[in-house]
Each structure stands twice: as structure tokens, then as C-alpha cells.
Protein backbone atom coordinates (compact mmCIF):
# COMPACT_ATOMS: atom_id res chain seq x y z
CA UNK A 1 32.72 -16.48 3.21
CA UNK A 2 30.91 -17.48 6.44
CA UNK A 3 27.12 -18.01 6.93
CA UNK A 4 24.96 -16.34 8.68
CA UNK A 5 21.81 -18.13 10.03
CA UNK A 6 18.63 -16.43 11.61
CA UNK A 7 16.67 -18.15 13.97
CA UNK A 8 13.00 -16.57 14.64
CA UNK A 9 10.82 -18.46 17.27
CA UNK A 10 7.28 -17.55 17.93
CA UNK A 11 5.78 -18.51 21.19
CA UNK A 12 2.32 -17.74 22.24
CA UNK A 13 2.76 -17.93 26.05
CA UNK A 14 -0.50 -16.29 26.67
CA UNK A 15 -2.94 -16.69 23.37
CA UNK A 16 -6.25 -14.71 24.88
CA UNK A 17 -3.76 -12.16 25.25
CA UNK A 18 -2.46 -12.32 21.63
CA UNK A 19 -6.34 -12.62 20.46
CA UNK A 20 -7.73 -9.49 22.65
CA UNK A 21 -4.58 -7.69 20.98
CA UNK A 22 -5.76 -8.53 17.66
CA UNK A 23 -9.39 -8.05 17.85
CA UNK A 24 -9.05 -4.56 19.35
CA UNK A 25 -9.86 -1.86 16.59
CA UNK A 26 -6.61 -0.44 14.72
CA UNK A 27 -7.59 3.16 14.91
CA UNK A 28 -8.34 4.69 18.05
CA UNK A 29 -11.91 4.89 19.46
CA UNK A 30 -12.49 8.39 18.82
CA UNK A 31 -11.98 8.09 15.28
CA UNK A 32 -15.09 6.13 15.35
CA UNK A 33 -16.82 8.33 18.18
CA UNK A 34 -16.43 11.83 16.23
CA UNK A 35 -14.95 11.11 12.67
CA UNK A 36 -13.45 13.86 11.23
CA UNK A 37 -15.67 16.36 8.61
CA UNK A 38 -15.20 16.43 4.93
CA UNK A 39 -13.92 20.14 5.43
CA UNK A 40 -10.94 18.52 7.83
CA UNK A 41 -9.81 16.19 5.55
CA UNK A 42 -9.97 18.13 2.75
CA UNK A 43 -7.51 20.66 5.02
CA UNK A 44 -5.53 17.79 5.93
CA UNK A 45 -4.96 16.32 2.90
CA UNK A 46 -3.72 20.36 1.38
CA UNK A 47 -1.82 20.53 4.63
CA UNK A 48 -0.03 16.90 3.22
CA UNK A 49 0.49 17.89 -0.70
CA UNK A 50 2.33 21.13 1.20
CA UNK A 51 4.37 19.40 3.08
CA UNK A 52 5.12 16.42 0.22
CA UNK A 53 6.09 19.62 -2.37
CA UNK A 54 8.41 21.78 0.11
CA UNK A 55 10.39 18.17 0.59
CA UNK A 56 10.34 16.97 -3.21
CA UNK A 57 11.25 20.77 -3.85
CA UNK A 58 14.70 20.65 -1.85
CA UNK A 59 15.44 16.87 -3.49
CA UNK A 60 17.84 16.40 -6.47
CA UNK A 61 16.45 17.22 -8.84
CA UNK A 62 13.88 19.35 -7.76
CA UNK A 63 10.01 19.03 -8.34
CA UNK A 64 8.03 21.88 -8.65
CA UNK A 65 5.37 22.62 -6.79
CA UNK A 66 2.73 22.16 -9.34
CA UNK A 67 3.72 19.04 -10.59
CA UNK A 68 3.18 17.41 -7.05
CA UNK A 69 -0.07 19.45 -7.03
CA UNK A 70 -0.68 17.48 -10.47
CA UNK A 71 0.11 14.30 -9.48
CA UNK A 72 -1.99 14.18 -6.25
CA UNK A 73 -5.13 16.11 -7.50
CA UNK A 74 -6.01 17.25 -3.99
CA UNK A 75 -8.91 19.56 -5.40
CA UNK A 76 -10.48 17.09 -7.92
CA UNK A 77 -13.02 14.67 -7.01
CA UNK A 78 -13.61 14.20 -10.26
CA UNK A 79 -12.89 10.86 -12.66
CA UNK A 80 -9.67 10.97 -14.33
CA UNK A 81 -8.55 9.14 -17.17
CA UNK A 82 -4.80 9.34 -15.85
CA UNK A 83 -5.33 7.96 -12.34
CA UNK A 84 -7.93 5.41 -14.02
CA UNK A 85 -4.95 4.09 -16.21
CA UNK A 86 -2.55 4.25 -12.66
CA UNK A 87 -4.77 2.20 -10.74
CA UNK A 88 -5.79 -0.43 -13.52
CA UNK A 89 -2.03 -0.58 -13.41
CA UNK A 90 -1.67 -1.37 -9.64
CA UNK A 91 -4.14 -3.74 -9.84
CA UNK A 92 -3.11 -6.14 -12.89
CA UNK A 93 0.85 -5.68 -11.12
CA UNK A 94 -0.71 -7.50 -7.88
CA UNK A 95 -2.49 -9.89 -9.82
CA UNK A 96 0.18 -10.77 -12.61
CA UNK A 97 1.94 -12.61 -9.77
CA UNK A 98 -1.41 -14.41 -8.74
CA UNK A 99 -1.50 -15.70 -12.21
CA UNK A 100 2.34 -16.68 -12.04
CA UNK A 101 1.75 -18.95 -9.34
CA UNK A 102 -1.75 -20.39 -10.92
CA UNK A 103 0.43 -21.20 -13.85
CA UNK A 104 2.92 -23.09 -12.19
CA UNK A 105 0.24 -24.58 -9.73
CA UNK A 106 -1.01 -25.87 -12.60
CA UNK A 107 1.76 -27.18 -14.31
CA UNK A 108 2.49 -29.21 -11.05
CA UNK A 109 -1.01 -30.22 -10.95
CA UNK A 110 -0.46 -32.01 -14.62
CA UNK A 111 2.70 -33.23 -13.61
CA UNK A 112 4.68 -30.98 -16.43
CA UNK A 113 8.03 -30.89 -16.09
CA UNK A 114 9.16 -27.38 -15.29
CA UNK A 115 11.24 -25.35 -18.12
CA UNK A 116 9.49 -27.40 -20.44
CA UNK A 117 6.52 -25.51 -22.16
């Protein structure tokens, strides 16, 4: 088999360019000038689960409409137990491979030889 090698070069030919670009806001200005209401959102985010369900409807196998509707609890602002558990889940996923490199930061640190618990 033959290798295949990727060269990527960045160059900074003009960095107060590069910096302005950065520093500039990431949404545009009139999201900050006339944000939208609570009543637009909420109509935005019904106008998303709508479109989410009519795609995961035609998919193989189909989901039904409430299910989505379930899973995305548009209407609730309330707490819930079930997306309480799903984000504690994101959340110790992110940081379970913070603690894998601690771990074998450390073991470097005290010179242990690696394999060897």
C-alpha cells in the first residue's frame, strides 16, 4: 500500500487582519440590537421540533411524531428528572477523558512505567 502524507501550513501574512476577524462578534449585530422575544423563540423552536418530526417520520424506521415531541419537550420549562440524568451524562462523558489524561499525566509525573498499575 502507498502513503499518503498531508501537509497543512498556516501563515499569518497579515495578523491585525486575522485579530480584527476574530474579535468581531459571531452573531450578527442585530441580534444584539433587537433580540428576538420569548414568544419568537418559543415559535421558532415549534417551527424546529416540526420540521425535526416530518424528517425522523420518513427515516427507517420511522419515529412518530410524539416521541420527537417527547424527547425535545418544546412546551416544558419545567425541571425534568430525564433530561437531568441526560445532561449529568454529557457532562461526566467530557470529563471522563479529562480524568484519563490526569491519570496518565500523573503516572508520567511519578515516573511509572506505563501498563504497569
Amino acid at each position: 500500500m502507498g502513503e499518503l502524507h498531508l501537509a497543512v501550513k498556516f501563515s499569518g501574512n497579515n495578523w491585525i487582519n486575522l485579530f480584527h476577524t476574530y474579535s468581531q462578534p459571531m452573531l450578527p449585530m442585530m441580534h444584539y440590537l433587537q433580540p428576538l422575544s420569548v414568544y419568537q423563540l418559543d415559535s421558532l423552536r415549534h417551527q424546529a421540533t416540526y420540521i425535526l418530526s416530518s424528517r425522523l417520520g420518513r427515516a427507517d424506521p420511522p419515529l412518530r411524531r410524539e416521541v420527537v415531541e417527547y424527547m425535545l419537550d418544546t412546551g416544558e420549562n419545567r425541571w425534568s428528572l430525564r433530561r437531568a440524568k441526560a445532561n449529568c451524562e454529557r457532562v461526566m462523558t467530557c470529563l471522563s477523558g479529562i480524568v484519563v489524561l490526569w491519570r496518565e499525566f500523573d503516572q508520567i509525573r511519578h515516573w511509572k512505567i506505563w501498563g504497569k498499575k
